[in-house]
Protein backbone atom coordinates (compact mmCIF):
# COMPACT_ATOMS: atom_id res chain seq x y z
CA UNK A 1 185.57 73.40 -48.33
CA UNK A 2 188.26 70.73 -47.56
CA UNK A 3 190.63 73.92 -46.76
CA UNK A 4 188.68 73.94 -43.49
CA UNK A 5 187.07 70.91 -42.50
CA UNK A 6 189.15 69.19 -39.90
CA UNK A 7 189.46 65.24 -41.21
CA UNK A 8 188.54 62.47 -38.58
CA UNK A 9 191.52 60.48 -38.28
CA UNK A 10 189.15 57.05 -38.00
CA UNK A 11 186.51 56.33 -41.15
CA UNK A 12 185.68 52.82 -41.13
CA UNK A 13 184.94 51.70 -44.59
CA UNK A 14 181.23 51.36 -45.43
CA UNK A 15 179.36 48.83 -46.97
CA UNK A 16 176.20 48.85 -49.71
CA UNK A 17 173.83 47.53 -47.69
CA UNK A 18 174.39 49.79 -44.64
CA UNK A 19 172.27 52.63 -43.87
CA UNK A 20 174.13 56.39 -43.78
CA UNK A 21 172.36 57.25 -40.18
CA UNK A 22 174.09 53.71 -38.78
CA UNK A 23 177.23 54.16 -40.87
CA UNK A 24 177.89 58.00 -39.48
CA UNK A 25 176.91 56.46 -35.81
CA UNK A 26 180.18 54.28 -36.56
CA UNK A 27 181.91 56.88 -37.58
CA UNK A 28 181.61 58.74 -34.23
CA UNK A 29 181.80 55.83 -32.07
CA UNK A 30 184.97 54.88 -33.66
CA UNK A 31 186.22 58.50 -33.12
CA UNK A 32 185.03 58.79 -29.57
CA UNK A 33 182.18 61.13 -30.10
CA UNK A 34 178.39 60.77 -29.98
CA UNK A 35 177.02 60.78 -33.04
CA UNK A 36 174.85 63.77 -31.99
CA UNK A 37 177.97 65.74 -31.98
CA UNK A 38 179.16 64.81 -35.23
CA UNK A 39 175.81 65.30 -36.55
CA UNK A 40 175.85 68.90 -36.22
CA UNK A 41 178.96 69.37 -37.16
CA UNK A 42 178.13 68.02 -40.02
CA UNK A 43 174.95 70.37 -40.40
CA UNK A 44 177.58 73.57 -40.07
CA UNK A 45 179.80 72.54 -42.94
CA UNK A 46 177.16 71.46 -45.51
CA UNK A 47 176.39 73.66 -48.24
CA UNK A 48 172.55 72.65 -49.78
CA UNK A 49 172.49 69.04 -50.92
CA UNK A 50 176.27 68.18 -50.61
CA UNK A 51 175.64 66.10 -47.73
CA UNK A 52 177.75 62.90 -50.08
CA UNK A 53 180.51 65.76 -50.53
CA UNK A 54 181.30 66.96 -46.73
CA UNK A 55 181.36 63.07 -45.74
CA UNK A 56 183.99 62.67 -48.34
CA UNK A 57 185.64 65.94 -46.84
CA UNK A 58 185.34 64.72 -43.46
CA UNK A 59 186.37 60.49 -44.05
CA UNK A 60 188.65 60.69 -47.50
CA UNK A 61 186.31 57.93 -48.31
CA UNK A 62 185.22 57.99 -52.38
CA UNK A 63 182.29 59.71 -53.29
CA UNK A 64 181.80 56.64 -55.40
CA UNK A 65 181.95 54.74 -51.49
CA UNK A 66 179.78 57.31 -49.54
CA UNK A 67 176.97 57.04 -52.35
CA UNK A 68 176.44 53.28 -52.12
CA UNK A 69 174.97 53.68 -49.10
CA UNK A 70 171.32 53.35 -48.40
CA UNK A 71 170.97 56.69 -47.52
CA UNK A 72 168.23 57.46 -44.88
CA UNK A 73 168.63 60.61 -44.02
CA UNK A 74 166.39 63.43 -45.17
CA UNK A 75 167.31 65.60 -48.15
CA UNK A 76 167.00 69.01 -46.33
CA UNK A 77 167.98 67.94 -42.60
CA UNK A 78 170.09 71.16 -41.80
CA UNK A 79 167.49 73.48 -42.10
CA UNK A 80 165.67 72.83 -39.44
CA UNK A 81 167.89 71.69 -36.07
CA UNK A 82 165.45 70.67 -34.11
CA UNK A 83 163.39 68.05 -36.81
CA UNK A 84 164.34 64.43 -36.76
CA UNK A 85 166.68 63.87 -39.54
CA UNK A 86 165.17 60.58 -40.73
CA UNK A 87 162.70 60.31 -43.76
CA UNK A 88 159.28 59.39 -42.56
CA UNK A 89 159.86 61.13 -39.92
CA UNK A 90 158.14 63.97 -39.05
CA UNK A 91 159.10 63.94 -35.26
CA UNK A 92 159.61 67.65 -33.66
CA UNK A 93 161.50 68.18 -30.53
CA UNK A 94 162.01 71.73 -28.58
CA UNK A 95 165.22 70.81 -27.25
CA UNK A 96 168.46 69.62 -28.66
CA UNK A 97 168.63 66.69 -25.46
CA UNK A 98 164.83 65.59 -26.23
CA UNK A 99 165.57 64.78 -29.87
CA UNK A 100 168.77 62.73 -28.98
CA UNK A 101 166.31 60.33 -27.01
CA UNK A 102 164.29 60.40 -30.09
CA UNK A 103 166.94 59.37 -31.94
CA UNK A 104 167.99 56.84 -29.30
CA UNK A 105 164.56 55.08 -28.51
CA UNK A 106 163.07 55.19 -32.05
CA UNK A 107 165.59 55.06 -34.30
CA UNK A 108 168.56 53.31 -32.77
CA UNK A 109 171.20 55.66 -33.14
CA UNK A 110 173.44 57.40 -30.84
CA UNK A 111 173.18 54.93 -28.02
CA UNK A 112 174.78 54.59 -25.34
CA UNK A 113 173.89 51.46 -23.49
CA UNK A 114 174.32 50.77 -19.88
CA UNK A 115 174.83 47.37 -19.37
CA UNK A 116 174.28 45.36 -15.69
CA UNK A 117 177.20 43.82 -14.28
CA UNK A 118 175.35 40.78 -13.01
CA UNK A 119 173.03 39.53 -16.24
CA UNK A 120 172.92 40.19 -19.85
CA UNK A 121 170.33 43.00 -19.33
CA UNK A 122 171.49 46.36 -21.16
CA UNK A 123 169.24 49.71 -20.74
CA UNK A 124 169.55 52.81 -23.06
CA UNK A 125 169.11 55.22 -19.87
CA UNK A 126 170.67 55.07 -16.97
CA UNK A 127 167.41 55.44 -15.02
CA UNK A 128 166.29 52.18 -16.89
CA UNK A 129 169.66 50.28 -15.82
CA UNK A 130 169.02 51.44 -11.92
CA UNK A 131 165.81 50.28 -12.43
CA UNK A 132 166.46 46.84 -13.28
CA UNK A 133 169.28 46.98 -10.48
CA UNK A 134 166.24 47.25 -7.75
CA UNK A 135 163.46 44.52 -9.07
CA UNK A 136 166.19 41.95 -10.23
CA UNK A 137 168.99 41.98 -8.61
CA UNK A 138 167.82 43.76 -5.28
CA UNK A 139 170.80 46.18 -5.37
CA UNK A 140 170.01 50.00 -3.79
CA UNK A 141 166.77 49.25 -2.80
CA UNK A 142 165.12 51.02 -0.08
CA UNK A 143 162.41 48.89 1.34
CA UNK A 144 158.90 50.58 1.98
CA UNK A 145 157.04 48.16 4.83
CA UNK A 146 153.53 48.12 6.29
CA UNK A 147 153.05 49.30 9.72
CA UNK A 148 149.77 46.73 10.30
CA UNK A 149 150.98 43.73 8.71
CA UNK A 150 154.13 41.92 7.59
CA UNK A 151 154.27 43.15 3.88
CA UNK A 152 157.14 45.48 2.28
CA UNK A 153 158.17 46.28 -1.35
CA UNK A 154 160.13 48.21 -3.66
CA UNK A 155 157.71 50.85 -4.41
CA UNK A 156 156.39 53.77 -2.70
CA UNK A 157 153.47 53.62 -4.44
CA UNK A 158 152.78 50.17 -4.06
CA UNK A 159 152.97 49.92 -0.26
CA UNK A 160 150.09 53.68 -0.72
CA UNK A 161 148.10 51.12 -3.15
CA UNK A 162 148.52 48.52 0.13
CA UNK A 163 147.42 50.09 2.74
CA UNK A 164 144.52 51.53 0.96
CA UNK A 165 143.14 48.01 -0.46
CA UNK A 166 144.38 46.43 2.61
CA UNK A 167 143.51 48.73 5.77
CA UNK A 168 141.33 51.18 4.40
CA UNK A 169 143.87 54.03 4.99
CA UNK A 170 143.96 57.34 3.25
CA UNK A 171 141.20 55.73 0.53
CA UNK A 172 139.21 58.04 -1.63
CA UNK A 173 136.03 56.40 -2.34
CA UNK A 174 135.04 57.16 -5.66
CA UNK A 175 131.50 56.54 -5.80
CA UNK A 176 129.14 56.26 -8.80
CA UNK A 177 126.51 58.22 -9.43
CA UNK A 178 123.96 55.60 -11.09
CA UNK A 179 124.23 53.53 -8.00
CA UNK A 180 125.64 52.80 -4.64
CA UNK A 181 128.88 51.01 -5.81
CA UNK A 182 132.19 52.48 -5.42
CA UNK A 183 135.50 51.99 -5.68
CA UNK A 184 138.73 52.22 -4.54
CA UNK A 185 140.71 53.25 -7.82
CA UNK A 186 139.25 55.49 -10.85
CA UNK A 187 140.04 52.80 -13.36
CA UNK A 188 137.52 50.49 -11.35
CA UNK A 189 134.89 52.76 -11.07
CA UNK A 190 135.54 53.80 -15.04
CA UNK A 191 135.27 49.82 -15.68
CA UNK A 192 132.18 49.46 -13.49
CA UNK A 193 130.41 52.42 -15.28
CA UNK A 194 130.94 50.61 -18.90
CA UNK A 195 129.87 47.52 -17.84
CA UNK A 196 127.02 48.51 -15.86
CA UNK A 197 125.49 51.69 -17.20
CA UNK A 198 127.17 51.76 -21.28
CA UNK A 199 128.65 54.95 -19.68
CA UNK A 200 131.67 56.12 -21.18
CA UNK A 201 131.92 52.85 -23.52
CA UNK A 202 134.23 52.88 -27.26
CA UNK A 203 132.70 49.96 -28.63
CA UNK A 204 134.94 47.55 -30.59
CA UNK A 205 133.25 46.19 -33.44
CA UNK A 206 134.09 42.98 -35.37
CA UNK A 207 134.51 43.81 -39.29
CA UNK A 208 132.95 40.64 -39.92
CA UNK A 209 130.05 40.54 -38.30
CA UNK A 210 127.57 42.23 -35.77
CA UNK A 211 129.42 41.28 -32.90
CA UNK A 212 130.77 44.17 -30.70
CA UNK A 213 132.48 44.55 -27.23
CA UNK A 214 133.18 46.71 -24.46
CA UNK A 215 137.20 45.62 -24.03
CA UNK A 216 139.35 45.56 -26.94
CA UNK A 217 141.17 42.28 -25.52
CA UNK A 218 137.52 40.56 -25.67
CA UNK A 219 137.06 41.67 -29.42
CA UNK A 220 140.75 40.25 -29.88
CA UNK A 221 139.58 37.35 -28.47
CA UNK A 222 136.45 36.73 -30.71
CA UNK A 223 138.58 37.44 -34.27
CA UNK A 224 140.31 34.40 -32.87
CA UNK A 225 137.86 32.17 -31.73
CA UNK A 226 135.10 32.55 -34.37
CA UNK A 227 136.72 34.36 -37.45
CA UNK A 228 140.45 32.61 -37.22
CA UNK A 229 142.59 35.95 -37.14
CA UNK A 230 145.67 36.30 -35.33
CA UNK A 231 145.50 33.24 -33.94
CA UNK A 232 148.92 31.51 -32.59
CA UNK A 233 148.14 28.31 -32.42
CA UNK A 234 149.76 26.07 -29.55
CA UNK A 235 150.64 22.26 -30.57
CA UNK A 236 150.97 19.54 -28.47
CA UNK A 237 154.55 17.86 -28.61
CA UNK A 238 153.67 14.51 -28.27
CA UNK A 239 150.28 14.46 -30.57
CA UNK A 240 147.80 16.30 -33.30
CA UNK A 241 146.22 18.40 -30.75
CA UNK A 242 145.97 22.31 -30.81
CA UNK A 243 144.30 25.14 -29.26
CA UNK A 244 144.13 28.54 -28.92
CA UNK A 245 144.72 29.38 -25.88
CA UNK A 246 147.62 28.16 -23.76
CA UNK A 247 146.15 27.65 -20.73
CA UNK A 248 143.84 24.67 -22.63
CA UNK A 249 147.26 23.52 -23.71
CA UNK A 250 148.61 22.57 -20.44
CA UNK A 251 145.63 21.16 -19.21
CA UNK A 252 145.29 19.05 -22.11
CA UNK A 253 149.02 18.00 -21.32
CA UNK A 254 148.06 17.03 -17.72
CA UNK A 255 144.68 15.39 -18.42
CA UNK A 256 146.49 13.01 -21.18
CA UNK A 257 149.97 13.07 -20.93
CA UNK A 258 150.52 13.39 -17.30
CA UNK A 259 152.79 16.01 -18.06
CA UNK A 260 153.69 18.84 -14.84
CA UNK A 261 150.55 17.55 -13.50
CA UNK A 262 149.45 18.74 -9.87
CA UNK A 263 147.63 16.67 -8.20
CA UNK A 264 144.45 18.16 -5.72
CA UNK A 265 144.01 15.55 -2.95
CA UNK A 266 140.71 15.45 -0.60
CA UNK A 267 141.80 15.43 2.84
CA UNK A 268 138.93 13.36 3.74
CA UNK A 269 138.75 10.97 1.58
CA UNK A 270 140.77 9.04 -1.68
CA UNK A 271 139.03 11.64 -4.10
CA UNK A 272 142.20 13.54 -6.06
CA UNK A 273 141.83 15.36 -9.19
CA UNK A 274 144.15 17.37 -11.28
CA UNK A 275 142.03 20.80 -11.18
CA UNK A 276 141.62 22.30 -8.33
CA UNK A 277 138.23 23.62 -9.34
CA UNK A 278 136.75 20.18 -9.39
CA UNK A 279 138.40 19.65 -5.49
CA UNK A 280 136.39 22.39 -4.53
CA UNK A 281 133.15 20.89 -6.48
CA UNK A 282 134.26 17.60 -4.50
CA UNK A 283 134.63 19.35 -1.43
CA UNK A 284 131.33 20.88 -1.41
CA UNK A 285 129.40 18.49 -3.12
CA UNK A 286 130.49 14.96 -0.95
CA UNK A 287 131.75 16.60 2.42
CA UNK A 288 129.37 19.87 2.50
CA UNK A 289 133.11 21.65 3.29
CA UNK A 290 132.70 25.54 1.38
CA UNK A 291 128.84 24.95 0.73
CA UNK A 292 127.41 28.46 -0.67
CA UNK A 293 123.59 27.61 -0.82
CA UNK A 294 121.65 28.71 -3.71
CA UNK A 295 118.12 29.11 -2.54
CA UNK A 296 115.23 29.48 -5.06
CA UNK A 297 113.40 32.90 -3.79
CA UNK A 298 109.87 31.08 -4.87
CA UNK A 299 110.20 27.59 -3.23
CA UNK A 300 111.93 25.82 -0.97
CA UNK A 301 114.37 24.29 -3.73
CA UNK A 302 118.23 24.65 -2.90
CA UNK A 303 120.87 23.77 -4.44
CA UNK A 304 124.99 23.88 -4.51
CA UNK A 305 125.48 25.80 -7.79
CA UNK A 306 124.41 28.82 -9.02
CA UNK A 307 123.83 27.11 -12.82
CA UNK A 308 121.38 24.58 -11.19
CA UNK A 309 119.30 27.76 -9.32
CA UNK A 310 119.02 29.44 -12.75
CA UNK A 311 118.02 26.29 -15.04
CA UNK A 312 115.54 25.93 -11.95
CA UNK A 313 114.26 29.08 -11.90
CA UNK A 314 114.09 28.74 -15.59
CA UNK A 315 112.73 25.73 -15.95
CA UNK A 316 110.20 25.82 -12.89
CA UNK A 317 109.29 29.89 -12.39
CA UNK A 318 109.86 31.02 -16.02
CA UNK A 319 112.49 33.38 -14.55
CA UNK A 320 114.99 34.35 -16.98
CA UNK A 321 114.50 32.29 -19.59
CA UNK A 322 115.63 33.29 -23.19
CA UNK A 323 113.38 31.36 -25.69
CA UNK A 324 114.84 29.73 -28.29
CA UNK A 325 112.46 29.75 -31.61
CA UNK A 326 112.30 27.17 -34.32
CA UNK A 327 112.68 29.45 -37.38
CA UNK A 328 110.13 26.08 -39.38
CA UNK A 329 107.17 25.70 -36.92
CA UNK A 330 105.57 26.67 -33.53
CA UNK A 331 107.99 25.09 -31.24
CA UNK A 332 110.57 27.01 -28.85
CA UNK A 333 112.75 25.75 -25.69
CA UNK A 334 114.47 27.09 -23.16
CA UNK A 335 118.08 25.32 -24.04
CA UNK A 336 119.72 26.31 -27.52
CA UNK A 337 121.07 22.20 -27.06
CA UNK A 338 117.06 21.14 -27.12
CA UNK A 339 116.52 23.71 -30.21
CA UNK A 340 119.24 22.10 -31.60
CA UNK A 341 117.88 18.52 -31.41
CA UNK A 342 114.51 19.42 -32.54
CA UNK A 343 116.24 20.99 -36.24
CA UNK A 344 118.10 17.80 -36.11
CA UNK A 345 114.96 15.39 -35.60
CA UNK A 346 112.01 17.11 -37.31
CA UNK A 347 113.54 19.15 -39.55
CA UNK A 348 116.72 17.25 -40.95
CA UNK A 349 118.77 20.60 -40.04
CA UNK A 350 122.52 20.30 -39.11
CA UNK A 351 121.79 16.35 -38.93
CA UNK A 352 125.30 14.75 -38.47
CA UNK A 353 124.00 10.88 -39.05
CA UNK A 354 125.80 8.16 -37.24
CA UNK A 355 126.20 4.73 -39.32
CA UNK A 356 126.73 1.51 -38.52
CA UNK A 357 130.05 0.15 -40.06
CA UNK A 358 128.38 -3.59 -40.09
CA UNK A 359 124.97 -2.89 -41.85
CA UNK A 360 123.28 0.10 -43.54
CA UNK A 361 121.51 1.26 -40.10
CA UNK A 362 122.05 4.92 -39.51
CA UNK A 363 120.78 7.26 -36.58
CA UNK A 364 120.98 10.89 -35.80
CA UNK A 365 122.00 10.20 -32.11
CA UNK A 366 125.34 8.88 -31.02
CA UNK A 367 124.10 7.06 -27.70
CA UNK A 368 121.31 5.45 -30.23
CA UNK A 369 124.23 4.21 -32.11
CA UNK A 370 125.49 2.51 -29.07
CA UNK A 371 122.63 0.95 -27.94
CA UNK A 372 122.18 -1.22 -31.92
CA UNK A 373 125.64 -2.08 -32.01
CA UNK A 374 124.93 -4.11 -28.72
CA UNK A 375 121.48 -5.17 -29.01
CA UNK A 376 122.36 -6.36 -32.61
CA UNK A 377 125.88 -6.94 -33.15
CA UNK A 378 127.00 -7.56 -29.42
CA UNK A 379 130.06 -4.63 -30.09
CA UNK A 380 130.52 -2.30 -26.53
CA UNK A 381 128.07 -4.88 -24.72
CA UNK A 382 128.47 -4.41 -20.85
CA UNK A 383 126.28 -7.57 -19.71
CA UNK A 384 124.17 -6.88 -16.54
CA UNK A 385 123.99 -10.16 -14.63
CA UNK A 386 121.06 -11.54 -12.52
CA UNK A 387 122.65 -12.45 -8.48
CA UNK A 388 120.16 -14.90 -7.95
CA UNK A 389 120.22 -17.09 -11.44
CA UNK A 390 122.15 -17.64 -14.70
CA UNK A 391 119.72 -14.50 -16.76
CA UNK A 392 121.81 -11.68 -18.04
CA UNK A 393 120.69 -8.72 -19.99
CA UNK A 394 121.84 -5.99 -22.17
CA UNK A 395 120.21 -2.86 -20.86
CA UNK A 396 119.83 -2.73 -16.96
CA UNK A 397 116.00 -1.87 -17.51
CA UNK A 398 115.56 -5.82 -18.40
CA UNK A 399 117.61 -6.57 -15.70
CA UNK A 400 115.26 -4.47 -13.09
CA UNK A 401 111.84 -6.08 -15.51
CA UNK A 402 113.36 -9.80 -14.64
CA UNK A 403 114.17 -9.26 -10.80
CA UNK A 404 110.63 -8.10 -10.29
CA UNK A 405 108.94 -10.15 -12.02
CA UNK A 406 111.21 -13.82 -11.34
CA UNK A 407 112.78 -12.57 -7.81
CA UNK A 408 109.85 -10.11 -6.43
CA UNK A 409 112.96 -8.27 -6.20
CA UNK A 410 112.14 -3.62 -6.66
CA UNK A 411 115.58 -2.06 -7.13
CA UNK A 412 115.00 1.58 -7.57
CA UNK A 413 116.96 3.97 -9.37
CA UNK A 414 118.17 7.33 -8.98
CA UNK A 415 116.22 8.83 -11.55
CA UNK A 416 113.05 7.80 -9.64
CA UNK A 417 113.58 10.78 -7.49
CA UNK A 418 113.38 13.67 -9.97
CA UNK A 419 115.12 17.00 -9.71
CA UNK A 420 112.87 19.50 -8.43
């Protein structure tokens, strides 16, 4: 065989822990080839398993050499020139060009990279390269604008996607069939079908317990939160705290180290806060500035936020209410927190007592807690003083008790006014 075989002038040595597929990539790179090429040259000179034997042909490396290599490359490769020639591979291509992608994107081998001139960004197709070219770097782009409005972008598709969400123009409703919602895009109405009418739902089951979602992403989200899997865990740099989520990490950064805090000022007032969620509240709730009015549908009862309609509705109308059941006797609320309490207080149930680090009194309430390390070992006291004499008390209620009864004095409270 060696009669014949014309020798590449270049064979880099090879080492043990190098793989044959990378080492014969080497090979044709350092002999200006593709590896492709060399590949099935390679396939017309070997004769059944002498694969070790035509690379020693080929390289005048030793056989001895060749064989420490971690080879990678299946046993019976040349018989079929279209098969991936990897083991554990059982990839199939119909063309010769398809399976030297295959071998580029998968495996690694043959590439060619194309790298930008302006960043360290490198593609393995040219299309990839242009690509990057266009959204980074803004090189041979051809700018698609709106004709209503002052938008333009890269894509011809996105400016279609634009003027459809935008200006209603050349939409396709799809509507759905259960009821009169529709939608713009398929994927909406596809979402809106699952979530409304359990059409066309794969449900994603926990394997740990009964719980089961609609969304992969919320199932991900659940092994995380309740079960602890696959959680990456985000610490804070400057103490013990960390969460789950990253979001709760910056905020947490912002609330208590002041860290890349943004500040939401009220333009109407001192009021600034550093989520713009509770401006809004602030907004709405001291200036009446974005109001949306809740109205109760059975009385005259309004209020600011939709929670406060439904606990109303709840508490007042019976209207949605899920009924929480003590599991030890008759009684059932409408709050899990209240169920909760009860277990705690009747039935000694998830009790986390609260001691007293100065004498053996213990309670099952924190604010209880509180309330006897003032009245009995004046610890956390905030003293409410009398404007007319010397009295002072310790709760505000003997405060009100003495200006009635020494200064004819009736100070009422907010709570006198219950919520409807």
């Amino acid at each position: 065989m060696s009669n014949i075989i014309k020798r590449l002038p270049v064979h880099p040595l090879s080492t043990s822990e190098e793989k044959m597929t990378a080492w014969i990539d080497t090979l044709a790179k350092a002999n200006l080839t593709h590896f492709f090429v060399l590949i099935m040259y390679i396939k017309k000179l070997i004769r059944g398993p002498n694969l070790v034997n035509t690379l020693n042909d080929l390289t005048r490396l030793s056989i001895e050499q060749i064989s420490k290599l971690n080879n990678d490359i299946n046993s019976k490769f040349w018989e079929n020139p279209n098969q991936c020639l990897f083991k554990n591979c059982d990839y199939k291509a119909k063309q010769a060009s398809i399976l030297i992608k295959h071998l580029a994107n998968k495996h690694n081998i043959g590439v060619i990279w194309h790298d930008c001139p302006h960043c360290i960004f490198k593609a393995k197709e040219i299309s990839n390269l242009n690509r990057h070219l266009v959204n980074k770097h803004d090189i041979g782009v051809i700018w698609y604008k709106c004709p209503h409005c002052t938008f333009k972008t890269k894509g011809k598709l996105s400016l279609k996607h634009h003027l459809a969400n935008k200006h209603d123009i050349g939409v396709v409703w799809q509507k759905c069939p259960h009821c009169d919602y529709k939608a713009k895009q398929d994927p909406i109405l596809i979402k809106h079908l699952a979530n409304k009418h359990d059409i066309g739902i794969k449900w994603q089951d926990c394997p740990y317990c009964d719980y089961k979602a609609k969304v992969k992403f919320s199932l991900k989200k659940h092994l995380a939160n309740k079960h602890n899997i696959g959680v990456i865990w985000h610490e804070c740099p400057h103490c013990d705290y960390k969460v789950k989520h990253k979001s709760n990490l910056k905020q947490h950064l912002a609330n208590k180290h002041d860290i890349d805090v943004v500040w939401h000022e009220c333009p109407y007032c001192i009021f600034k806060t550093k989520e713009k969620l509770y401006l809004k509240k602030h907004l709405a709730n001291k200036h009446d500035i974005g109001v949306i009015w809740h109205e109760c549908p059975h009385c005259t009862f309004k209020t600011k936020e939709n929670l406060y309609l439904k606990k109303h509705l709840a508490n007042k109308h019976d209207i949605g209410v899920t009924w929480y059941e003590c599991p030890h006797c008759n009684y059932k609320a409408k709050e899990n927190s209240s169920l909760k309490k009860h277990l705690a207080n009747k039935h000694d149930i998830s009790v986390i007592w609260h001691e007293c680090p100065h004498c053996d009194y213990k309670v099952k309430q924190k604010p209880n807690l509180k309330k006897h390390l003032a009245n009995k070992h004046d610890i956390g006291v905030i003293w409410h003083e009398c404007p007319h004499c010397d009295y002072k008390a310790k709760q505000k209620l003997s405060l009100k008790r003495h200006l009635a009864k020494k200064h004819d004095i009736t100070v009422k409270s907010k709570n006198d006014k219950k919520y409807p």
